[in-house]
PDB file of N, CA and C in Angstrom:
ATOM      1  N   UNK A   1      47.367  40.722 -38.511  1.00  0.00           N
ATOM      2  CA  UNK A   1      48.176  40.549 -37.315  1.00  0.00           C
ATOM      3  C   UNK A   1      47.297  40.351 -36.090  1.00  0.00           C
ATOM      4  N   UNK A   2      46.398  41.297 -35.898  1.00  0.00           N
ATOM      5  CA  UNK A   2      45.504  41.151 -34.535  1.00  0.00           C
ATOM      6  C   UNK A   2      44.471  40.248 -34.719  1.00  0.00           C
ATOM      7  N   UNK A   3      44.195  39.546 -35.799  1.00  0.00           N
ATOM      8  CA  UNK A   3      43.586  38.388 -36.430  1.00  0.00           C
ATOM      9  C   UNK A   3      43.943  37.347 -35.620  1.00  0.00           C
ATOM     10  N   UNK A   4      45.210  37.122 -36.433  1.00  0.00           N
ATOM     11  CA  UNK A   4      45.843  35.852 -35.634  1.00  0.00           C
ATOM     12  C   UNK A   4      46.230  35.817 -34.670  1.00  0.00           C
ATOM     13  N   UNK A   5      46.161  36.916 -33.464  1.00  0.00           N
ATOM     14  CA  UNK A   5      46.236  36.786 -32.056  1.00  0.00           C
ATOM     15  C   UNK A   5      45.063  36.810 -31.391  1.00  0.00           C
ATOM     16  N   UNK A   6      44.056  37.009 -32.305  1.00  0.00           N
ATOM     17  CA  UNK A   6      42.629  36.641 -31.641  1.00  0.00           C
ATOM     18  C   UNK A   6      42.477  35.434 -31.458  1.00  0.00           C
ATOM     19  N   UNK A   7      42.785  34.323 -33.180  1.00  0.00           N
ATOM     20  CA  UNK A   7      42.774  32.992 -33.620  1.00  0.00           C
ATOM     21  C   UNK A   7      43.489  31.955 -32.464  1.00  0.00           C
ATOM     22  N   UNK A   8      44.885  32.763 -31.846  1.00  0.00           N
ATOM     23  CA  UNK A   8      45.589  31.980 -31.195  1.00  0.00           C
ATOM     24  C   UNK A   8      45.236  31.701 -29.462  1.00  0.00           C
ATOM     25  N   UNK A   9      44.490  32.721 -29.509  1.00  0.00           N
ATOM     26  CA  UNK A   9      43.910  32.954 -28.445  1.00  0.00           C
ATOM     27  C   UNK A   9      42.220  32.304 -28.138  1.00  0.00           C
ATOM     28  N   UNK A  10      42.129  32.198 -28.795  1.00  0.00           N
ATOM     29  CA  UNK A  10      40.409  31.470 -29.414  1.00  0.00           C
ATOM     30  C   UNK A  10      41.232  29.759 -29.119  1.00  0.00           C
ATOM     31  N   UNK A  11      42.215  29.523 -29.682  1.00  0.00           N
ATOM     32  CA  UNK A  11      42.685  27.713 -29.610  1.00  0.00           C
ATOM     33  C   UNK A  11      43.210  27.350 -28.319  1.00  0.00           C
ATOM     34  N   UNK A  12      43.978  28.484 -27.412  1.00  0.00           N
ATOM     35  CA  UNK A  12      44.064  28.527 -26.323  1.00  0.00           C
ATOM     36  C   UNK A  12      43.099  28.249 -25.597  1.00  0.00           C
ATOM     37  N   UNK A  13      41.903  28.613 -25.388  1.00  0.00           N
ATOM     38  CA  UNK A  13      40.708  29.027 -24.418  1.00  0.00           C
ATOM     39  C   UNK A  13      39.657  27.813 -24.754  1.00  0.00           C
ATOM     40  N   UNK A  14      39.960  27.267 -26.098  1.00  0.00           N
ATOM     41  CA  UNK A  14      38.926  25.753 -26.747  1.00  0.00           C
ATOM     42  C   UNK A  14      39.697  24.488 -26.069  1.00  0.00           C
ATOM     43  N   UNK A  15      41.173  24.684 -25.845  1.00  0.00           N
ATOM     44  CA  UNK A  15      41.669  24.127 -25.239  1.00  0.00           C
ATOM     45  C   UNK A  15      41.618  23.450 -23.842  1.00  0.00           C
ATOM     46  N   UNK A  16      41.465  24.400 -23.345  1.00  0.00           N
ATOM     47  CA  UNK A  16      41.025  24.710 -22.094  1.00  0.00           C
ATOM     48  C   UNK A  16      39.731  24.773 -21.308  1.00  0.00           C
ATOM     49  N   UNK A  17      38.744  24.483 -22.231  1.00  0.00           N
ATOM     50  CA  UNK A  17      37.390  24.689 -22.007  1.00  0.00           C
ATOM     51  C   UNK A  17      36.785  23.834 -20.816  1.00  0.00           C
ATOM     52  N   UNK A  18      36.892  22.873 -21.069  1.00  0.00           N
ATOM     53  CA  UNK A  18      36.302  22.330 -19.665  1.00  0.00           C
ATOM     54  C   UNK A  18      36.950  22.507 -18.087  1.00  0.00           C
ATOM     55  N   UNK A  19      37.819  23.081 -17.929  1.00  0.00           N
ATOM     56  CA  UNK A  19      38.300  23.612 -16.786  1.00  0.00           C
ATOM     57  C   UNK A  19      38.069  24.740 -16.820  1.00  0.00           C
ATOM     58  N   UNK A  20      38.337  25.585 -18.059  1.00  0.00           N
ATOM     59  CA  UNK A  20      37.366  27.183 -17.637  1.00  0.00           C
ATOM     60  C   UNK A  20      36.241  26.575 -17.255  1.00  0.00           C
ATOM     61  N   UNK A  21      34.973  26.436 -17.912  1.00  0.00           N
ATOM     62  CA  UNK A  21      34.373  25.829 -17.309  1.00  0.00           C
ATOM     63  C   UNK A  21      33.846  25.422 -15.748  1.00  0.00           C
ATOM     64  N   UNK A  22      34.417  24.838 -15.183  1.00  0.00           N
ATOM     65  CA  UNK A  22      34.202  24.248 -14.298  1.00  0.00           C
ATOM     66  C   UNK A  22      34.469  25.362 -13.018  1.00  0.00           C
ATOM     67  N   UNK A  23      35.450  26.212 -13.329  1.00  0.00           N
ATOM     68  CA  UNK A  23      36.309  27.231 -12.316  1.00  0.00           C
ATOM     69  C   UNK A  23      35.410  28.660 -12.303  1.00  0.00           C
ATOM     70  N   UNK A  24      34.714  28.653 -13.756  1.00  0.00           N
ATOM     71  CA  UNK A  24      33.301  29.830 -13.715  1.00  0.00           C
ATOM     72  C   UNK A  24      32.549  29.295 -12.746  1.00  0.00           C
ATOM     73  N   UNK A  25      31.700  27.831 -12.976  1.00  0.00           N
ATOM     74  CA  UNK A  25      31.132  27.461 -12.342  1.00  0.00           C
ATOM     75  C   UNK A  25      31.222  27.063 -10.586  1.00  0.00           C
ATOM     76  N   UNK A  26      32.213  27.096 -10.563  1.00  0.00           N
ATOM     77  CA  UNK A  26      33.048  27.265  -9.061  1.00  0.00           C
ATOM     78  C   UNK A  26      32.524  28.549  -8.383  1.00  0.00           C
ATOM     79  N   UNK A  27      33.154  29.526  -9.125  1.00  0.00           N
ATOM     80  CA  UNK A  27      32.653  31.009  -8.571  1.00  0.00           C
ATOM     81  C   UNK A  27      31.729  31.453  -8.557  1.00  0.00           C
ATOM     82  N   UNK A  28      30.819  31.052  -9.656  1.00  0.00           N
ATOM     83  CA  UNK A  28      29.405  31.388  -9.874  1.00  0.00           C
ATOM     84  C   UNK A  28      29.071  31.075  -8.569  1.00  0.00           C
ATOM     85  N   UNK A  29      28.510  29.554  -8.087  1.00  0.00           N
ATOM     86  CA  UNK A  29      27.829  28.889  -7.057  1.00  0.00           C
ATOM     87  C   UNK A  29      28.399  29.980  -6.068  1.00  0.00           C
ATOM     88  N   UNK A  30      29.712  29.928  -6.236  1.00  0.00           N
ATOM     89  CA  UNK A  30      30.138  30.159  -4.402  1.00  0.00           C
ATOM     90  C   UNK A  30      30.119  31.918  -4.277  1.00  0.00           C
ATOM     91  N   UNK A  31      29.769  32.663  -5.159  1.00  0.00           N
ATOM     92  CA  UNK A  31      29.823  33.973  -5.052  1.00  0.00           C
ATOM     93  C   UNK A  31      28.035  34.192  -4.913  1.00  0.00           C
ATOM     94  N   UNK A  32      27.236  33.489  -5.322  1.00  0.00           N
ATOM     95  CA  UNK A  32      25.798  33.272  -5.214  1.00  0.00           C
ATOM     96  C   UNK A  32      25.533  33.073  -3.623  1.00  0.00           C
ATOM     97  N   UNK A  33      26.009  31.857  -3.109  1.00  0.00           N
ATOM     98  CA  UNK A  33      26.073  31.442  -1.788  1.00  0.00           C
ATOM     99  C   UNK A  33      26.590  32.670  -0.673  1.00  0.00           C
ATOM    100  N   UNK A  34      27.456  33.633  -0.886  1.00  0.00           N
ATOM    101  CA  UNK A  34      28.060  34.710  -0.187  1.00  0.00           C
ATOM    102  C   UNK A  34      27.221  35.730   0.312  1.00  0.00           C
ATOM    103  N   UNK A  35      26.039  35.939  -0.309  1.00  0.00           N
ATOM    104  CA  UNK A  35      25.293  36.925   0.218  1.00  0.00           C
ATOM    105  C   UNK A  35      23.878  36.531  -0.092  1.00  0.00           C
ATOM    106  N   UNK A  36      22.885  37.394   0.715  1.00  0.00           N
ATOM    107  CA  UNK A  36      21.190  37.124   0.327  1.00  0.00           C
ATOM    108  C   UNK A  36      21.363  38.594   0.560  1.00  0.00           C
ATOM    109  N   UNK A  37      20.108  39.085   0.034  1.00  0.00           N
ATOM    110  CA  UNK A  37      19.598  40.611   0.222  1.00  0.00           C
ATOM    111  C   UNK A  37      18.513  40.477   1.062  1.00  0.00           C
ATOM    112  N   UNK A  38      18.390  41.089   2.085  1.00  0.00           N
ATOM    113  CA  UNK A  38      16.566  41.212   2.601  1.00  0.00           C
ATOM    114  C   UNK A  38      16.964  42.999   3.001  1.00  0.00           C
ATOM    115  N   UNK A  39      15.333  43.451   3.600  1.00  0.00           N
ATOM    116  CA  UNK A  39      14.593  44.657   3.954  1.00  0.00           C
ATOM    117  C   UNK A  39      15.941  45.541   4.144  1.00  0.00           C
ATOM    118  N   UNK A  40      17.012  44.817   5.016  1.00  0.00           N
ATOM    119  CA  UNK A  40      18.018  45.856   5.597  1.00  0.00           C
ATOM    120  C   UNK A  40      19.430  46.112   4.590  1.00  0.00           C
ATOM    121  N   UNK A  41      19.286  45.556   3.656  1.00  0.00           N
ATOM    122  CA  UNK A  41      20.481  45.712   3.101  1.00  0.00           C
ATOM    123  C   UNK A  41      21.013  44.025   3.048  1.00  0.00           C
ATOM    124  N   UNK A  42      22.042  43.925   2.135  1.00  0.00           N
ATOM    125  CA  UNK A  42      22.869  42.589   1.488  1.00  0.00           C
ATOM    126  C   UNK A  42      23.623  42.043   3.178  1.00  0.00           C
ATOM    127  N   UNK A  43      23.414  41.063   2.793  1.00  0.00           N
ATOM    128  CA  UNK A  43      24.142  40.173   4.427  1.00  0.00           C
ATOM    129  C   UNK A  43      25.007  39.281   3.781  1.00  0.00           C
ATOM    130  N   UNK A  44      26.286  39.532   4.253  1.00  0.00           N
ATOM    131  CA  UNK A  44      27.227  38.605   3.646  1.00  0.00           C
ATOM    132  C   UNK A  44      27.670  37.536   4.710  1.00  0.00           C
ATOM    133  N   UNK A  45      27.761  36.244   4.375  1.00  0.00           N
ATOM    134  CA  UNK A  45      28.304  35.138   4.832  1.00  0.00           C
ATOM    135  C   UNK A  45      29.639  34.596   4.847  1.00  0.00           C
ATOM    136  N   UNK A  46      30.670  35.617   5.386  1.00  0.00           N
ATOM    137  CA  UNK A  46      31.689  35.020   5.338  1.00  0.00           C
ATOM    138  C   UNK A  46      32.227  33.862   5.901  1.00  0.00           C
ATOM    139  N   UNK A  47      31.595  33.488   7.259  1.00  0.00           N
ATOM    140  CA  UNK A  47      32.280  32.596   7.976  1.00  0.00           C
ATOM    141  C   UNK A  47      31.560  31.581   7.257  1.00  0.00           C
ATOM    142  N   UNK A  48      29.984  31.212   7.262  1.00  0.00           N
ATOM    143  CA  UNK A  48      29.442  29.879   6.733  1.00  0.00           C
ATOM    144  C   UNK A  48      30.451  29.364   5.221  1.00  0.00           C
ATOM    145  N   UNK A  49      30.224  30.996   4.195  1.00  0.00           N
ATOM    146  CA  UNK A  49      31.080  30.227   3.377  1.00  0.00           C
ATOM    147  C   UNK A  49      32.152  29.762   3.040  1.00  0.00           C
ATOM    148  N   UNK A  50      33.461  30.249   4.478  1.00  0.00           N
ATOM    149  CA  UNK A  50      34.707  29.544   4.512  1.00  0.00           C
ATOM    150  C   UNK A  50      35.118  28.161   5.014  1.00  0.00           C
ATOM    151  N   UNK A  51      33.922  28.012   5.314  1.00  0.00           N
ATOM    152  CA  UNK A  51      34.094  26.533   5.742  1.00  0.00           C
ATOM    153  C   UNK A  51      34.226  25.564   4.942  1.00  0.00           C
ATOM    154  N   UNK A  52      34.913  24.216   5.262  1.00  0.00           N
ATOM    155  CA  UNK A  52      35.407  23.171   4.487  1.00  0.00           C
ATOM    156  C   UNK A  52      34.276  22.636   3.883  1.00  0.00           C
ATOM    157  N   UNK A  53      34.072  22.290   4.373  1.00  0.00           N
ATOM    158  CA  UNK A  53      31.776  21.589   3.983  1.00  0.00           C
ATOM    159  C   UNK A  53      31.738  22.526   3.174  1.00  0.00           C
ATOM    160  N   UNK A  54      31.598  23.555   3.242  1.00  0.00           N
ATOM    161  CA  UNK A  54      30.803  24.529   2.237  1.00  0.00           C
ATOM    162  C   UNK A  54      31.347  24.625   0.626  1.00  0.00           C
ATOM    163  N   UNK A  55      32.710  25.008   1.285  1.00  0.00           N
ATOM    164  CA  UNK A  55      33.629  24.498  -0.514  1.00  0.00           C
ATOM    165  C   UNK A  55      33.495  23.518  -1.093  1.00  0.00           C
ATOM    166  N   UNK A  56      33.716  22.506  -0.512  1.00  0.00           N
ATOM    167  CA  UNK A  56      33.688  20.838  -0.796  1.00  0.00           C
ATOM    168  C   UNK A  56      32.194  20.827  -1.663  1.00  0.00           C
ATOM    169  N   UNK A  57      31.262  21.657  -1.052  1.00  0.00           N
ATOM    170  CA  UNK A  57      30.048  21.315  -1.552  1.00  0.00           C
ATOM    171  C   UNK A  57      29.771  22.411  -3.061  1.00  0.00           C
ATOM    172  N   UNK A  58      30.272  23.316  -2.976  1.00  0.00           N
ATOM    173  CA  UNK A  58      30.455  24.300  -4.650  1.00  0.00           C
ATOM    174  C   UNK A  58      31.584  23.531  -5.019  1.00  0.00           C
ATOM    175  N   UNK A  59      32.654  22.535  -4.985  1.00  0.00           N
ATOM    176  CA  UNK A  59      33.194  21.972  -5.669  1.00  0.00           C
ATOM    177  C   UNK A  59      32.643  20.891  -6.448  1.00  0.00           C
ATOM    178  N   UNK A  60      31.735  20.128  -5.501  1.00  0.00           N
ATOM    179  CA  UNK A  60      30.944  18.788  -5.962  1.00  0.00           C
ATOM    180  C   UNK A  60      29.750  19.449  -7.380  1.00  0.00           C
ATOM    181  N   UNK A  61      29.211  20.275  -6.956  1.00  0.00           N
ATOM    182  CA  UNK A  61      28.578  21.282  -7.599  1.00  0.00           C
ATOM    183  C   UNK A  61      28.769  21.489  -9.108  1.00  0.00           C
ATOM    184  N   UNK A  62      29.837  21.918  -9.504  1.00  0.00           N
ATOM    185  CA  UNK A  62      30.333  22.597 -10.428  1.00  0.00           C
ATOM    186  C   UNK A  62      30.724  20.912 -10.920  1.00  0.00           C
ATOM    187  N   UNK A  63      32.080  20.247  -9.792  1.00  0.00           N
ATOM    188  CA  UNK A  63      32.366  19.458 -10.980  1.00  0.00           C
ATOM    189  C   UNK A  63      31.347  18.540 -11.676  1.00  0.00           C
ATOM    190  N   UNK A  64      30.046  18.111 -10.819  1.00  0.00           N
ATOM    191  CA  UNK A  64      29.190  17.456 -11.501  1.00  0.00           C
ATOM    192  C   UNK A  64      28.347  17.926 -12.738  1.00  0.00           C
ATOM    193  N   UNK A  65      28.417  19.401 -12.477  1.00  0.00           N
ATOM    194  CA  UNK A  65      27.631  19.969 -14.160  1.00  0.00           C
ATOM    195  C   UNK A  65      28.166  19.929 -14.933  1.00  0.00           C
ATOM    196  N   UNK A  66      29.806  20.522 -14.505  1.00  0.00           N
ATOM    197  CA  UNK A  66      30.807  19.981 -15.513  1.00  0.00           C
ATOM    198  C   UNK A  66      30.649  18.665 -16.348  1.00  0.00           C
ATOM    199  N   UNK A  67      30.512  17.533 -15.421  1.00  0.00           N
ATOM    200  CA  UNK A  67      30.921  16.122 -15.728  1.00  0.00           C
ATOM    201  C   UNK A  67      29.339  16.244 -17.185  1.00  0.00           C
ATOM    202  N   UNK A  68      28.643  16.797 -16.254  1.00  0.00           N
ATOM    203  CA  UNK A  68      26.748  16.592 -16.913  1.00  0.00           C
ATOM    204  C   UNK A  68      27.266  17.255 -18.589  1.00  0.00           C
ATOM    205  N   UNK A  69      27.359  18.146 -18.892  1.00  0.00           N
ATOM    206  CA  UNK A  69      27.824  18.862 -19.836  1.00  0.00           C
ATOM    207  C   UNK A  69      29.081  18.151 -20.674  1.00  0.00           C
ATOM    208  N   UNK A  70      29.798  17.878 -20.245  1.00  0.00           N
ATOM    209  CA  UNK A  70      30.527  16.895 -21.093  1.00  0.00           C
ATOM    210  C   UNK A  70      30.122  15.970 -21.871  1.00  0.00           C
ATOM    211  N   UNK A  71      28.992  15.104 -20.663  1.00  0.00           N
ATOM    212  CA  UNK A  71      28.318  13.809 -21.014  1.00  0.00           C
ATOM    213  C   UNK A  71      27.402  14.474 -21.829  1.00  0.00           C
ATOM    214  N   UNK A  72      26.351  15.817 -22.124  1.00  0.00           N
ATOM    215  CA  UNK A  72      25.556  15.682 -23.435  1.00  0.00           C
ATOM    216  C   UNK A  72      26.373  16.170 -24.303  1.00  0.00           C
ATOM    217  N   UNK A  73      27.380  16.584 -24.166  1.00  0.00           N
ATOM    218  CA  UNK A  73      28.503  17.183 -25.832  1.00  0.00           C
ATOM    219  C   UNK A  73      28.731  15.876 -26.216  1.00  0.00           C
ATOM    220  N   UNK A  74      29.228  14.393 -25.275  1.00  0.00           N
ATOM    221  CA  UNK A  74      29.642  13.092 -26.220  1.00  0.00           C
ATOM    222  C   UNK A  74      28.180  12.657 -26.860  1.00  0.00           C
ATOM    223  N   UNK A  75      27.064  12.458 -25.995  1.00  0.00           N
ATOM    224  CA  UNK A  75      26.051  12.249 -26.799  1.00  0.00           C
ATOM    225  C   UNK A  75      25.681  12.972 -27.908  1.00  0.00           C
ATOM    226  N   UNK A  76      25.534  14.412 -27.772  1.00  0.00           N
ATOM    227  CA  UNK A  76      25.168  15.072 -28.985  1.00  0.00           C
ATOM    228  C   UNK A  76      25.861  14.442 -30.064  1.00  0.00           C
ATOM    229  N   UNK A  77      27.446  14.366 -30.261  1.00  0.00           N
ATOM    230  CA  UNK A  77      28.481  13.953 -31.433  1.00  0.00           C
ATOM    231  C   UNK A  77      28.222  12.248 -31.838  1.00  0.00           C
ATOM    232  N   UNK A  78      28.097  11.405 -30.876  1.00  0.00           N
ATOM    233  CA  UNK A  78      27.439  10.897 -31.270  1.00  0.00           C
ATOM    234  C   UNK A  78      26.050  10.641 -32.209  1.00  0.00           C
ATOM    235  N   UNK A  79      25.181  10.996 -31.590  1.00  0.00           N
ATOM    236  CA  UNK A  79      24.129  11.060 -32.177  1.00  0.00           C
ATOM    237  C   UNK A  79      24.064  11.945 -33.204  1.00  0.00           C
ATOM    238  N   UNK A  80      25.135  12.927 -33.714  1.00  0.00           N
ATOM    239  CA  UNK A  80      25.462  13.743 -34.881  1.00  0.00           C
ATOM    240  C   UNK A  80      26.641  12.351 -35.700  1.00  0.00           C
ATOM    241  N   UNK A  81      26.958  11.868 -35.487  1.00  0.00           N
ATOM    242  CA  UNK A  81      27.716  10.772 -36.239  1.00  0.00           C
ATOM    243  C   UNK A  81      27.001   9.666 -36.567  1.00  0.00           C
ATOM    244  N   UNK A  82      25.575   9.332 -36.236  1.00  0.00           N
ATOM    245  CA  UNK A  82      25.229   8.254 -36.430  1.00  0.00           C
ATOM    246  C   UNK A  82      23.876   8.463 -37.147  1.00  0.00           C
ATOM    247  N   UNK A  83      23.739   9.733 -37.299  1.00  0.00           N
ATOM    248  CA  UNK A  83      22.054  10.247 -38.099  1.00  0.00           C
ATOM    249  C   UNK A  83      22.460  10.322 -39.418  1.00  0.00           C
ATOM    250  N   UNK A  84      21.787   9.745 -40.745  1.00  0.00           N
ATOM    251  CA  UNK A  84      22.094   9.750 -41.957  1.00  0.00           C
ATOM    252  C   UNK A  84      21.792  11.394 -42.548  1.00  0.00           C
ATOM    253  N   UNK A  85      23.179  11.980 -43.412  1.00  0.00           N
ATOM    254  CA  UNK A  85      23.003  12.951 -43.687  1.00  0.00           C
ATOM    255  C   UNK A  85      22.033  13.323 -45.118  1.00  0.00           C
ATOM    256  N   UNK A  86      21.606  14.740 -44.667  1.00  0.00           N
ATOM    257  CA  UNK A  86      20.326  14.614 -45.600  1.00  0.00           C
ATOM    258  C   UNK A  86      21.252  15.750 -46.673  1.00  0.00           C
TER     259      UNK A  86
END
């Protein structure tokens, strides 16, 4: 029983993968960008990072690794479809 709600849940999320994906990578960048640490303690950037520019730019970000990552999964399958099997 808790098998197949793992299973169904596993086809859900493969489903979905390149927009998870991309929405980790969203937060990653932009939660990175939010603070630096120096001597006095963590300094957070709220205003720089609410700005339009700033999103726009962890959007471009993400979706291009995204796009990058896609593009070597078609090459890999390719180049796994076209190598003679040993």
């Amino acid at each position: 029983m808790a098998n197949n709600v793992i299973v169904k849940m596993l086809k859900a999320i493969y489903q979905y993968k390149m927009t998870l994906l991309f929405f980790i990578l969203w937060a990653h960048v932009s939660l990175l960008n939010l603070f630096y640490v120096n001597y006095r303690g963590p300094v957070f950037l709220w205003q720089e990072n609410s700005e339009f520019r700033t999103i726009l730019t962890h959007f471009l970000i993400a979706l291009i690794t995204t796009a990058f990552f896609l593009a070597i999964t078609k090459l890999r399958q390719i180049s796994r479809s076209n190598s003679p099997v040993k």
